[in-house]
N, C-alpha and C. Protein backbone atom coordinates (compact mmCIF):
# COMPACT_ATOMS: atom_id res chain seq x y z
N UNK A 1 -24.19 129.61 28.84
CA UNK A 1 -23.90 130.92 29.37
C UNK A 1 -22.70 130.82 30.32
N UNK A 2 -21.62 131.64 30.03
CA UNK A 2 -20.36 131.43 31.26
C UNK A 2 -21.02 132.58 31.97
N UNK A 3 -20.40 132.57 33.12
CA UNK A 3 -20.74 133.33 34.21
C UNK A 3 -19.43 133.70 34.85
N UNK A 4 -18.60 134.97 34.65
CA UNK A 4 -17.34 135.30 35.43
C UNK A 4 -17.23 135.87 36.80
N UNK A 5 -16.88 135.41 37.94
CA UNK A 5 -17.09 136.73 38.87
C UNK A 5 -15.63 136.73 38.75
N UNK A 6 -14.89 137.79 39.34
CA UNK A 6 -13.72 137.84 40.27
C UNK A 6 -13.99 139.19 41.45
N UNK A 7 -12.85 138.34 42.24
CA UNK A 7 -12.78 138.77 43.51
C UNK A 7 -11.32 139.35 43.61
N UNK A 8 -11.41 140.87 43.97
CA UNK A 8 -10.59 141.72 44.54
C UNK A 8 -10.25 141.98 46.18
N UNK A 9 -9.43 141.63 46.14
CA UNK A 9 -8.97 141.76 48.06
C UNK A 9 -7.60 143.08 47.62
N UNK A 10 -7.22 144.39 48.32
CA UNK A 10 -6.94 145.58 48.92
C UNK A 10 -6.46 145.29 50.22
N UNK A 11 -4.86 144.85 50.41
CA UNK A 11 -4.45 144.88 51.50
C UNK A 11 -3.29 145.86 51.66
N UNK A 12 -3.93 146.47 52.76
CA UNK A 12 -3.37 148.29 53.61
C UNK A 12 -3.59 148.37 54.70
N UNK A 13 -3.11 147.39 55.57
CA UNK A 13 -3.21 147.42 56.90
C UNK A 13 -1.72 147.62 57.52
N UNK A 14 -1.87 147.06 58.81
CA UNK A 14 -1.01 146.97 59.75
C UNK A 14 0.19 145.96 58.91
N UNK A 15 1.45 146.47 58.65
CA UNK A 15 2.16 145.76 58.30
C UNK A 15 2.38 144.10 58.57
N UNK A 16 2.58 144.20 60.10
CA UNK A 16 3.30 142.81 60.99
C UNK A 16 1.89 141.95 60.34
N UNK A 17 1.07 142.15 60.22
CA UNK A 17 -0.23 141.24 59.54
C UNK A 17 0.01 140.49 57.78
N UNK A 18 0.76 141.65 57.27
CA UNK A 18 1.00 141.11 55.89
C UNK A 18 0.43 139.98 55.20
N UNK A 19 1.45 139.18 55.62
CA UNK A 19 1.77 138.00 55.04
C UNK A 19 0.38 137.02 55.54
N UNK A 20 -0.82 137.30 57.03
CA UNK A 20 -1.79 136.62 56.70
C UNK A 20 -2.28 137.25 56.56
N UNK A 21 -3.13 138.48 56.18
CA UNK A 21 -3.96 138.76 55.34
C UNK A 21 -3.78 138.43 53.94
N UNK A 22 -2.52 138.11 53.53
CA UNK A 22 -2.36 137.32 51.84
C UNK A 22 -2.46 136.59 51.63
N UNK A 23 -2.30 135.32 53.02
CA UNK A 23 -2.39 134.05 52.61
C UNK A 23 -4.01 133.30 52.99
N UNK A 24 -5.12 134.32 53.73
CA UNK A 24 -6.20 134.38 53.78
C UNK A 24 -7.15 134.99 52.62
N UNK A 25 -6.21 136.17 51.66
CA UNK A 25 -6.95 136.60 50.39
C UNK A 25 -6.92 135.33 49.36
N UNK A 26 -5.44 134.83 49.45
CA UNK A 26 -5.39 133.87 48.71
C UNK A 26 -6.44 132.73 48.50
N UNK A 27 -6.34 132.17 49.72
CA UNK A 27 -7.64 131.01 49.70
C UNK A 27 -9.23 131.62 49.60
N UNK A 28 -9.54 132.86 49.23
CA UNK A 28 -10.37 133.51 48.94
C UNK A 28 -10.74 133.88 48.29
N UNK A 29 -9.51 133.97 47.10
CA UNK A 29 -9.78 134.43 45.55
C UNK A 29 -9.65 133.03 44.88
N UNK A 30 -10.73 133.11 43.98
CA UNK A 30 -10.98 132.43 42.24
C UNK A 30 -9.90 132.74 41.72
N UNK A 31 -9.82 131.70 40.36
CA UNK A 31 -9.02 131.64 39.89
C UNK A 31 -9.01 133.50 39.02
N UNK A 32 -7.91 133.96 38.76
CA UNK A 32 -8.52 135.15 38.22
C UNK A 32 -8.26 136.11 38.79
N UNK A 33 -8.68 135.79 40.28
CA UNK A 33 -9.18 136.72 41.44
C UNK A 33 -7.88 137.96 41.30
N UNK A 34 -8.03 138.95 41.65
CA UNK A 34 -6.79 140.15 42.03
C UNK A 34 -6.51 140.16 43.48
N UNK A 35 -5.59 140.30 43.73
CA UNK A 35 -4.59 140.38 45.53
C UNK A 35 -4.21 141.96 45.24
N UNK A 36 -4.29 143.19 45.65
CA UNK A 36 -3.68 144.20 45.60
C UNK A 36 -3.07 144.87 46.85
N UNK A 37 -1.60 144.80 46.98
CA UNK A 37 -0.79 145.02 48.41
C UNK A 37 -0.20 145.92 47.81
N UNK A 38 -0.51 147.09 48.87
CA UNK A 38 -0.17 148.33 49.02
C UNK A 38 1.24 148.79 49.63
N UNK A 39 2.24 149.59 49.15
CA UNK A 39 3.26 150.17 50.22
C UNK A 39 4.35 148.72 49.91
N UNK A 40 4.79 148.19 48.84
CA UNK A 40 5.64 147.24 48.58
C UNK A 40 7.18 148.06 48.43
N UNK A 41 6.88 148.86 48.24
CA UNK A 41 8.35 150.20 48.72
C UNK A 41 8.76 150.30 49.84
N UNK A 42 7.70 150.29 50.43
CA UNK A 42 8.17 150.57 51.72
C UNK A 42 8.86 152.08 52.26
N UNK A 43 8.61 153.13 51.30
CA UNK A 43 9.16 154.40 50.93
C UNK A 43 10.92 153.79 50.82
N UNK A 44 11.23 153.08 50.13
CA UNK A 44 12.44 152.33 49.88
C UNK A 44 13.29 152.19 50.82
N UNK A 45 12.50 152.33 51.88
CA UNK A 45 13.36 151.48 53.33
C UNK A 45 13.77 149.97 53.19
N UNK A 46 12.84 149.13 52.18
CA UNK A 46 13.48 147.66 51.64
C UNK A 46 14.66 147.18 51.51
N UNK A 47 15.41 148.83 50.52
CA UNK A 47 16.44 148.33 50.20
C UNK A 47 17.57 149.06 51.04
N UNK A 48 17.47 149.39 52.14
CA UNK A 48 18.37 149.98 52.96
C UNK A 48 18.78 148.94 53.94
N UNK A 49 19.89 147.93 53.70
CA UNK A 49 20.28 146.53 54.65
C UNK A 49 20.28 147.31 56.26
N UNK A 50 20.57 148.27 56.51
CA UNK A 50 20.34 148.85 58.06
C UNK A 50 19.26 148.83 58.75
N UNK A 51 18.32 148.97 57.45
CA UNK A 51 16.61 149.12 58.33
C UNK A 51 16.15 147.37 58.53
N UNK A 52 16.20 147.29 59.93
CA UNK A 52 15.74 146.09 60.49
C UNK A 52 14.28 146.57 61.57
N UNK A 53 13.69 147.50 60.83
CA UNK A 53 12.36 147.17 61.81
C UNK A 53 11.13 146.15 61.54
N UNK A 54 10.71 146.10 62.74
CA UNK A 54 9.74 145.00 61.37
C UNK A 54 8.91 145.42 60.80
N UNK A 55 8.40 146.52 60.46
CA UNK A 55 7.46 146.74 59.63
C UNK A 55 8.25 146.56 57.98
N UNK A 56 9.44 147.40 58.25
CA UNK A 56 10.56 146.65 56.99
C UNK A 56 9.98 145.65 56.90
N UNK A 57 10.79 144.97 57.86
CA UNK A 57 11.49 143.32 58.25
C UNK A 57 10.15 142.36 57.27
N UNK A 58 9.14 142.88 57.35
CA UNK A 58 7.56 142.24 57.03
C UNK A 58 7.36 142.67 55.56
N UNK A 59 7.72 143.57 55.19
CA UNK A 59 7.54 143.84 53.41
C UNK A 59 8.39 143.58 53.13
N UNK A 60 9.84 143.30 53.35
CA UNK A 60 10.80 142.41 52.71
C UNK A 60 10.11 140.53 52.67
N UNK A 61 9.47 140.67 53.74
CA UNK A 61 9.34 138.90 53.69
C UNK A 61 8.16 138.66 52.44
N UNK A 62 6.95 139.72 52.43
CA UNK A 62 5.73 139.56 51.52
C UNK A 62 6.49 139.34 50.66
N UNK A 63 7.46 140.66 50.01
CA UNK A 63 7.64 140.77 48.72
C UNK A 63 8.59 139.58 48.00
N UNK A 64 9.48 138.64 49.11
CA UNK A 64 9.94 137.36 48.63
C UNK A 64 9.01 136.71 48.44
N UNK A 65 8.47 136.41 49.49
CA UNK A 65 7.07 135.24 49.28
C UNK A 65 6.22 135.12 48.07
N UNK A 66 6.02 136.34 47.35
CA UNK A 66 4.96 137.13 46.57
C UNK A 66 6.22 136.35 45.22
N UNK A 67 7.19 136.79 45.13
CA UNK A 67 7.97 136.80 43.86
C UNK A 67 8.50 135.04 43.95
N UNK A 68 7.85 134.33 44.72
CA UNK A 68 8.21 132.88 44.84
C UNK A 68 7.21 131.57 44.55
N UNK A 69 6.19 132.75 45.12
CA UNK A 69 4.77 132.18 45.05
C UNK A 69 4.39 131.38 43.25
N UNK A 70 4.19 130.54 43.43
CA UNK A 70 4.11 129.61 41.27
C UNK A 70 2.58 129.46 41.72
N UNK A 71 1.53 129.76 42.12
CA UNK A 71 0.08 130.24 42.26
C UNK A 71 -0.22 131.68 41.54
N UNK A 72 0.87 132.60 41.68
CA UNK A 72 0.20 133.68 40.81
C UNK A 72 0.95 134.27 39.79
N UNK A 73 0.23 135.32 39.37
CA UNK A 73 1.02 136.01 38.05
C UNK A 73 0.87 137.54 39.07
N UNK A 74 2.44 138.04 38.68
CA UNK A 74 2.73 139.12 39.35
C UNK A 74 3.09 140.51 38.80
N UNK A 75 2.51 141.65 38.99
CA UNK A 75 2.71 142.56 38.45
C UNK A 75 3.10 143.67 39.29
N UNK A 76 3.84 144.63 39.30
CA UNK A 76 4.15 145.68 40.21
C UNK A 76 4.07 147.12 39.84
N UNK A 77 3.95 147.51 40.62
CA UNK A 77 3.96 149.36 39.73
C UNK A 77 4.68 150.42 40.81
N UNK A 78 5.77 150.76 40.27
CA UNK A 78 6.37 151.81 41.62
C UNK A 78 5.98 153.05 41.53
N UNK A 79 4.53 153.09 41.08
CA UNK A 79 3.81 154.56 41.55
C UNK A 79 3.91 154.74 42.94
N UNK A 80 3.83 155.85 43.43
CA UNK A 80 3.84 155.80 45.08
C UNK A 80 4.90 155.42 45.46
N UNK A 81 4.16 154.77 46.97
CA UNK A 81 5.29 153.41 47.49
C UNK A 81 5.02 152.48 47.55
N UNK A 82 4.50 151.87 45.93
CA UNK A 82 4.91 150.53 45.45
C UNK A 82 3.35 149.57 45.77
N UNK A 83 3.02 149.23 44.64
CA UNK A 83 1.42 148.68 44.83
C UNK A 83 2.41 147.14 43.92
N UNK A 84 1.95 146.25 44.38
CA UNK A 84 1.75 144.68 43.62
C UNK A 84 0.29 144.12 43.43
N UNK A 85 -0.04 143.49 42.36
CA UNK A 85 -1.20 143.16 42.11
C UNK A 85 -0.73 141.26 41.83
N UNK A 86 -1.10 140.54 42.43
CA UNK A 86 -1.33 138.93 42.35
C UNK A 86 -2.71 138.53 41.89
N UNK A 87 -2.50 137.72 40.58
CA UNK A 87 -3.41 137.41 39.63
C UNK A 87 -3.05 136.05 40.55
N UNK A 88 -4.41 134.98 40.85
CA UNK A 88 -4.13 133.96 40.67
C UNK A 88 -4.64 132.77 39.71
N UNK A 89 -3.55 132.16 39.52
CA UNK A 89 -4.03 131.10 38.54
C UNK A 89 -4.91 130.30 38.81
């Protein structure tokens, strides 16, 4: 008998947190598991080189980290402002 679970982690918090609440979902999820980070748009303040706040400053860093990361498989959807889903291997 296989037995599958997976584990979904929903991160929509406080920006400046980002990057550890991902790297705490990470070591949390099974292989399999889903990461879903919310607001990867940033209402496309990302791509405006002027906007240096950090709540920017902090979804520019996830979304490198995220697209560098060789632990997951990455998918994005620019419904909204911008959901990523991290499959990990």
């Amino acid at each position: 008998m296989v037995k599958i679970v997976l584990i979904l982690f929903f991160i929509d918090a406080d920006k400046e947190n980002y990057m550890k609440y991902y790297e705490i979902s990470l070591k949390l999820t099974r292989p399999n598991g889903l990461i879903v980070i919310d607001n990867t748009l940033w209402c496309g303040r990302i791509f405006n080189p002027n906007d240096n706040e950090e709540g920017t400053k902090v979804v520019r860093q996830i979304n490198e980290h995220i697209k560098n990361d060789q632990s997951i498989d990455v998918s994005f959807l620019r419904l909204g402002d911008g959901i990523t889903f991290c499959r990990k291997k």
